[in-house]
C-alpha atoms as a PDB file:
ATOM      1  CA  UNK A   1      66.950   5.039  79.419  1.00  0.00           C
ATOM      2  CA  UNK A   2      67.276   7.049  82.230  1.00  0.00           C
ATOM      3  CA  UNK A   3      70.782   7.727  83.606  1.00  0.00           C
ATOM      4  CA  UNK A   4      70.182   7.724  87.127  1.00  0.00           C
ATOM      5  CA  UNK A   5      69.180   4.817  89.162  1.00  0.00           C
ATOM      6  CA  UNK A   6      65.746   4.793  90.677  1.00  0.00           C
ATOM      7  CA  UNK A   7      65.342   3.680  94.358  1.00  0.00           C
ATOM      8  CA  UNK A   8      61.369   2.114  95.204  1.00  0.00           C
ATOM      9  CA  UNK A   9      60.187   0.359  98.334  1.00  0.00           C
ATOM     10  CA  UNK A  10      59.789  -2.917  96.428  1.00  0.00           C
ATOM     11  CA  UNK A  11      59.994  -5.829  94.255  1.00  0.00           C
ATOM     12  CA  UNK A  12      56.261  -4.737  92.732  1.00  0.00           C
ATOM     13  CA  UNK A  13      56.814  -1.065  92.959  1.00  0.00           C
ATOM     14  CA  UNK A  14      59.990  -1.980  90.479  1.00  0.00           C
ATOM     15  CA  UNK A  15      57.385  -3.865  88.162  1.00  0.00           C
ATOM     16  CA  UNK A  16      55.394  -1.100  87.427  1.00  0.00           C
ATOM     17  CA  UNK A  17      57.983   1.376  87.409  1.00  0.00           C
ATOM     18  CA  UNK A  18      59.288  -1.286  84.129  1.00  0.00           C
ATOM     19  CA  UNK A  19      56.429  -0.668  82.587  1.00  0.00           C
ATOM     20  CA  UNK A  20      56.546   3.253  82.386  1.00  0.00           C
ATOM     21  CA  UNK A  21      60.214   3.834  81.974  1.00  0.00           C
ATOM     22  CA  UNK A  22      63.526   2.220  81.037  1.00  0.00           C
ATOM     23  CA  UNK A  23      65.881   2.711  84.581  1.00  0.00           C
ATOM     24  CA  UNK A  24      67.685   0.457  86.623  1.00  0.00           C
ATOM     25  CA  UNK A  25      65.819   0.705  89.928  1.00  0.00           C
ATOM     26  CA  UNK A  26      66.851  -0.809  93.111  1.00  0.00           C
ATOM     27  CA  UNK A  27      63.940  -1.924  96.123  1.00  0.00           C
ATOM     28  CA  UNK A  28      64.741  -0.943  99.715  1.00  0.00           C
ATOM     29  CA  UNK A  29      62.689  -4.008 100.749  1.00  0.00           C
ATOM     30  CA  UNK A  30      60.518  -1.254 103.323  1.00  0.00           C
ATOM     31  CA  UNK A  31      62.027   0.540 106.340  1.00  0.00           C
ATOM     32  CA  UNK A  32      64.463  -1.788 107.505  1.00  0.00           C
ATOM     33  CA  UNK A  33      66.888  -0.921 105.195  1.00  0.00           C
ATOM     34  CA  UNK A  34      70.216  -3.850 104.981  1.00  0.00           C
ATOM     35  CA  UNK A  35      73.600  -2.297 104.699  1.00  0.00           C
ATOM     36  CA  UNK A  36      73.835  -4.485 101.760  1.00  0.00           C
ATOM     37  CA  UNK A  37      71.022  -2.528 100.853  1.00  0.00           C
ATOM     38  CA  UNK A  38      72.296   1.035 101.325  1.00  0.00           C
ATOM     39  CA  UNK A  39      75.247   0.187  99.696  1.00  0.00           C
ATOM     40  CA  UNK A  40      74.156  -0.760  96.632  1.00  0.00           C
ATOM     41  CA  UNK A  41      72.079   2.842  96.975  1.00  0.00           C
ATOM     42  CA  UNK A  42      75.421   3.992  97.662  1.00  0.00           C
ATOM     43  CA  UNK A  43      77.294   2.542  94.835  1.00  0.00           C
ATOM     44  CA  UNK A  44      74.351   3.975  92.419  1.00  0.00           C
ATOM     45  CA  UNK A  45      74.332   7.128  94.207  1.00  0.00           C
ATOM     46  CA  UNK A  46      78.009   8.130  93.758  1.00  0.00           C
ATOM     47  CA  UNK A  47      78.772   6.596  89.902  1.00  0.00           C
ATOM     48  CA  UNK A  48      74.784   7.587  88.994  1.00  0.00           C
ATOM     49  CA  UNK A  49      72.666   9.612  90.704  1.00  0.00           C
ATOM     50  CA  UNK A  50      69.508   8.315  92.185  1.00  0.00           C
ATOM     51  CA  UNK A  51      65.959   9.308  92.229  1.00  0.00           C
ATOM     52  CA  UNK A  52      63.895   8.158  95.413  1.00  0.00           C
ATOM     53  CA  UNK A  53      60.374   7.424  94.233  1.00  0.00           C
ATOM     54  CA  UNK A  54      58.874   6.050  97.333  1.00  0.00           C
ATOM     55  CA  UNK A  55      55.308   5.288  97.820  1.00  0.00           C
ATOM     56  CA  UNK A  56      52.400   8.417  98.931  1.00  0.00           C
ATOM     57  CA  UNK A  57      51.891   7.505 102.515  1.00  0.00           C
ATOM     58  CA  UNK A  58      53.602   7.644 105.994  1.00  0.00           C
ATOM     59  CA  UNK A  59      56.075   4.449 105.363  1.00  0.00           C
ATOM     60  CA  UNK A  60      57.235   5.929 101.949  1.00  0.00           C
ATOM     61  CA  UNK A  61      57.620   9.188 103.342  1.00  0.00           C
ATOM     62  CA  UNK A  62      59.734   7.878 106.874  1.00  0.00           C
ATOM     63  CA  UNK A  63      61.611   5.945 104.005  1.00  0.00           C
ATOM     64  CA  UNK A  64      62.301   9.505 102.046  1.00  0.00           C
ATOM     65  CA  UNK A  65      62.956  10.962 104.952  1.00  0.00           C
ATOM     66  CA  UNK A  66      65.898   8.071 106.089  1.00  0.00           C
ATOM     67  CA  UNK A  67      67.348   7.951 102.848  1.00  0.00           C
ATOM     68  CA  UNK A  68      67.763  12.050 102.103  1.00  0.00           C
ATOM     69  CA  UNK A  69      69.540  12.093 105.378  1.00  0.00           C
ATOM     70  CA  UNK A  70      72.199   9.190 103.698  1.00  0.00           C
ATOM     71  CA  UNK A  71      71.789  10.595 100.422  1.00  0.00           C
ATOM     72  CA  UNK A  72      71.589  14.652 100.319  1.00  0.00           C
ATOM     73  CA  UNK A  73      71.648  15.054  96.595  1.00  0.00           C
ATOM     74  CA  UNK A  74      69.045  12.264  95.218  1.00  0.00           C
ATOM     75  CA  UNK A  75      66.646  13.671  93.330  1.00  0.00           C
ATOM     76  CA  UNK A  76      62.977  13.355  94.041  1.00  0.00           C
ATOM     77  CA  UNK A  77      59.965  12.185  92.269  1.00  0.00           C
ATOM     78  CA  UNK A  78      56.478  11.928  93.730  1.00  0.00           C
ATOM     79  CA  UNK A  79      53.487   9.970  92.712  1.00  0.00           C
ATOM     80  CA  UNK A  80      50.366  11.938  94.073  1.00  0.00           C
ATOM     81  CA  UNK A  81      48.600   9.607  96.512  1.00  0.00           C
ATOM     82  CA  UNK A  82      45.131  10.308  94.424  1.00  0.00           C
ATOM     83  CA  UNK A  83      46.950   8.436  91.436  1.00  0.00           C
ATOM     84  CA  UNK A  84      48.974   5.898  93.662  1.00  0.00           C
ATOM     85  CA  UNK A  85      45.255   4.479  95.326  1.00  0.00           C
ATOM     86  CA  UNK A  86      42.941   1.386  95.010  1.00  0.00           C
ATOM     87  CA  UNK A  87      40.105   0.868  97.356  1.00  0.00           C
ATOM     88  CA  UNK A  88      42.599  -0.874  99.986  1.00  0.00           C
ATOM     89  CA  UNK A  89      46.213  -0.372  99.007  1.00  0.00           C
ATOM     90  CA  UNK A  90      48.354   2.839  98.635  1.00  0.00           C
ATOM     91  CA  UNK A  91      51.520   2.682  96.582  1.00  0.00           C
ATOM     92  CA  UNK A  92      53.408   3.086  93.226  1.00  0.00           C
ATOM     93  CA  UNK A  93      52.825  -0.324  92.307  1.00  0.00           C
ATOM     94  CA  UNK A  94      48.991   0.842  92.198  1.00  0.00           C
ATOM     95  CA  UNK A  95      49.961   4.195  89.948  1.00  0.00           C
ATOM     96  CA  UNK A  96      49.579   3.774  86.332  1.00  0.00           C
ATOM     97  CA  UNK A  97      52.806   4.387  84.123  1.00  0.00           C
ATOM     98  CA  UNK A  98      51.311   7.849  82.988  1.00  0.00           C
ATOM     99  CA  UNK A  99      51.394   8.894  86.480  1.00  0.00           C
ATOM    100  CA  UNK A 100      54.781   7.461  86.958  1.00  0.00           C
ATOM    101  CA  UNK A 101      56.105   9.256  84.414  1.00  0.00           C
ATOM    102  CA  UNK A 102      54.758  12.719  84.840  1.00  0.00           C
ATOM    103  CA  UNK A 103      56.265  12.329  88.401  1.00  0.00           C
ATOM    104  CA  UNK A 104      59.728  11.611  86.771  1.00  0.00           C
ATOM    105  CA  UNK A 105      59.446  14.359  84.780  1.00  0.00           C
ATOM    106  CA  UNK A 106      59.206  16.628  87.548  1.00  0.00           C
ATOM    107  CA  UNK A 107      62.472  15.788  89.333  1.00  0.00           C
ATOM    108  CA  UNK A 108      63.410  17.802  92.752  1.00  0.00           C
ATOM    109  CA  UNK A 109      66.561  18.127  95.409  1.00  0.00           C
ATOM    110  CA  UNK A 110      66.022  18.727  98.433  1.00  0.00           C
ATOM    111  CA  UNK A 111      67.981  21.920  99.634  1.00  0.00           C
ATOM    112  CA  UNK A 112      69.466  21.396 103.170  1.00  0.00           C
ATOM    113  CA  UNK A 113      68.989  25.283 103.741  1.00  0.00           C
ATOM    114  CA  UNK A 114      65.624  26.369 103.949  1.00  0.00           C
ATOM    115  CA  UNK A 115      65.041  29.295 101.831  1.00  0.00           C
ATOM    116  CA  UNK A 116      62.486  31.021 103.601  1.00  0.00           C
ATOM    117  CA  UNK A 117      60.527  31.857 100.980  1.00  0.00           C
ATOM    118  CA  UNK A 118      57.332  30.485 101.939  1.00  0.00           C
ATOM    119  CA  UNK A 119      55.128  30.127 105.104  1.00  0.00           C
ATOM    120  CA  UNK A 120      52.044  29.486 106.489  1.00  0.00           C
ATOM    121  CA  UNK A 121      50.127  32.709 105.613  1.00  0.00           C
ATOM    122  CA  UNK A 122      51.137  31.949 102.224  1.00  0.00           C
ATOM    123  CA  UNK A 123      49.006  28.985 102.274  1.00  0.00           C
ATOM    124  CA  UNK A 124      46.348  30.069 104.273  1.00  0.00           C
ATOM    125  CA  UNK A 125      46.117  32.970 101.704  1.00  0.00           C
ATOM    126  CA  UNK A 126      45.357  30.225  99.226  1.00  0.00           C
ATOM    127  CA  UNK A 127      42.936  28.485 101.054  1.00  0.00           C
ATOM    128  CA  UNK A 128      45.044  25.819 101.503  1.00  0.00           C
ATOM    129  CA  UNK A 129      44.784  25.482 104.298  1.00  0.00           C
ATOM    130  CA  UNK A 130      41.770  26.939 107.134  1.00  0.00           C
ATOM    131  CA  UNK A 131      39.026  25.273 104.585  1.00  0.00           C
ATOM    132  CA  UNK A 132      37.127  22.225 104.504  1.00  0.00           C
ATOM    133  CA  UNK A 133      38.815  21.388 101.141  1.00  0.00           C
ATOM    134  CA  UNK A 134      42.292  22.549 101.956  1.00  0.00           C
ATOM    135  CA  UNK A 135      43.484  19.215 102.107  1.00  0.00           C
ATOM    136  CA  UNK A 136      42.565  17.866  98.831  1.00  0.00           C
ATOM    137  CA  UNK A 137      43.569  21.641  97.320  1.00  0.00           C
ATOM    138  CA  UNK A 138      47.284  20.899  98.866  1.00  0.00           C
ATOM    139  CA  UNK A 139      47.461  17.265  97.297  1.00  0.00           C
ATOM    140  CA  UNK A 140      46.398  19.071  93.900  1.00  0.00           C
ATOM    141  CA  UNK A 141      48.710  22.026  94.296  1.00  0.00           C
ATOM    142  CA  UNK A 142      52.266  19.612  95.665  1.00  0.00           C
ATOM    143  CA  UNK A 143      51.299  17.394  92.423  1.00  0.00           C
ATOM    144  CA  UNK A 144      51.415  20.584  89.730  1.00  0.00           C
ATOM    145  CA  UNK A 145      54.709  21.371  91.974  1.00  0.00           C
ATOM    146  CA  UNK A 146      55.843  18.038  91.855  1.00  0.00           C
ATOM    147  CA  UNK A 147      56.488  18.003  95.389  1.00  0.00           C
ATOM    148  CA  UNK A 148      53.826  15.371  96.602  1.00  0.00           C
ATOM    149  CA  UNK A 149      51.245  15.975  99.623  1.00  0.00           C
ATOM    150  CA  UNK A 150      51.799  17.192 102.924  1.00  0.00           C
ATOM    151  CA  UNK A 151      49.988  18.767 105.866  1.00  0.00           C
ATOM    152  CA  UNK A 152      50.122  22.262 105.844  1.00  0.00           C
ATOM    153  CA  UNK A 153      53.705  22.225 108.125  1.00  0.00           C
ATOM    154  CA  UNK A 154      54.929  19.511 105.653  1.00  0.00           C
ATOM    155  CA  UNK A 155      53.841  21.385 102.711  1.00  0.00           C
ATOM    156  CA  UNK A 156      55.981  24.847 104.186  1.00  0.00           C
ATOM    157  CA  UNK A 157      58.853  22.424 104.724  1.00  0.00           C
ATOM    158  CA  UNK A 158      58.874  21.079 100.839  1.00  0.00           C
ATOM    159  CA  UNK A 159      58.227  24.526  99.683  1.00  0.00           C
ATOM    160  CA  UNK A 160      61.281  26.031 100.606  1.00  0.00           C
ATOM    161  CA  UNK A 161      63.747  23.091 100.811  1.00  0.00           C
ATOM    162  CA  UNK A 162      62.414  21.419  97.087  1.00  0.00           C
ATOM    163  CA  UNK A 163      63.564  24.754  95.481  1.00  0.00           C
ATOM    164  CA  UNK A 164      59.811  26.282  94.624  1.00  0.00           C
ATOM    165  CA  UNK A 165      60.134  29.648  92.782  1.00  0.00           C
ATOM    166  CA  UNK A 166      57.356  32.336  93.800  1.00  0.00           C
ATOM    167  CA  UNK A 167      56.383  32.525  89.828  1.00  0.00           C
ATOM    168  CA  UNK A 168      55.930  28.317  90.026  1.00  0.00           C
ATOM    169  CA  UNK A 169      54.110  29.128  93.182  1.00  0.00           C
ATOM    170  CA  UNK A 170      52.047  31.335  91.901  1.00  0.00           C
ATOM    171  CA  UNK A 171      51.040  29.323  88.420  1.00  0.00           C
ATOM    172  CA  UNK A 172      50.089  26.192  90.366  1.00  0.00           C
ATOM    173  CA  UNK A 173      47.741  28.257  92.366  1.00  0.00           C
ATOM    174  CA  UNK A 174      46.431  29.879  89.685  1.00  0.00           C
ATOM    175  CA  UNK A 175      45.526  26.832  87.974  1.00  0.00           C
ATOM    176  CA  UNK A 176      43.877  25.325  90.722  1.00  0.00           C
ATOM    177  CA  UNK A 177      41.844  28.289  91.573  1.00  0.00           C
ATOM    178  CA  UNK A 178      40.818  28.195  87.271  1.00  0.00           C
ATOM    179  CA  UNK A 179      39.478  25.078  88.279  1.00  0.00           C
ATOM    180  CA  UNK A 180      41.657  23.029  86.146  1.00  0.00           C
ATOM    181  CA  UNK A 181      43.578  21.067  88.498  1.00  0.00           C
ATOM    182  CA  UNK A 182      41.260  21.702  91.712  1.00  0.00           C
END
């Protein structure tokens, strides 16, 4: 079982989340978070840990992004969207429990301070972005790093604040330029 306590958007997301893993999990219920709601997160949070594992889009993201701010040292699991996808819905309840559980395997914190280390040369350098395909290169990429997809100014952003080493860096680019992942 996993210790912490793992925070989705819903009641389905929590369904297939049960089928990969053994966690408690606790649904937001979307944006509009209740303060009965955020306490519960809370209560978790401070005797457990957390693990936000929101869904690969702009919602789950703006969700990320509100509960960070309440909840600086959750730890962070993304679902690549590519493996979160059906022909009209976007979301972990669509992710098989593989996927589900490589992403919890590859936990992250957020670091307030931005380390600096990486900026938009370094991904331009990469081709990830600049090219037709840099898109689809930086979904690839954030899911060997565990740090989901992002636009290239999103992608800086997780780069330095997710705690991305230059050698981990340098390995998922690697691999995607082998071909194996890209």
């Amino acid at each position: 079982m996993i210790q912490q306590v793992i925070v989705v958007e819903g009641k389905s997301d929590i369904a297939r989340v049960g089928m990969a893993v053994d966690a408690d999990m606790i649904a937001t219920g979307g944006f509009a978070l209740t303060g009965k709601t955020i306490e519960k997160i809370r209560n978790a949070y401070e005797k457990r840990g957390i693990i936000i594992l929101t869904d690969p889009d702009g919602p789950g993201e703006r969700i990320r992004q509100r509960l960070t701010k309440l909840f600086p040292k959750a730890l962070h699991a993304f679902v690549p969207k590519s493996e979160a996808s059906t022909e009209d819905d976007v979301g972990i309840e669509d992710a098989s429990p593989e996927s589900i559980r490589k992403a919890l395997s590859t936990l992250r914190i957020r670091q307030m301070e931005d380390s600096h280390l990486f900026s938009a040369a370094d991904l331009f350098e990469a081709s990830l972005t600049g090219q037709a395909d840099s898109a689809s290169r930086r979904a690839k990429v954030g899911a060997l790093l565990g740090i989901g997809y992002g636009n290239g100014k999103q992608f800086v952003k997780r780069l330095n604040h997710y705690g991305i080493t230059r050698e981990e860096w340098k390995k998922a680019v690697e691999a995607c330029e082998e071909g194996s992942s890209c």
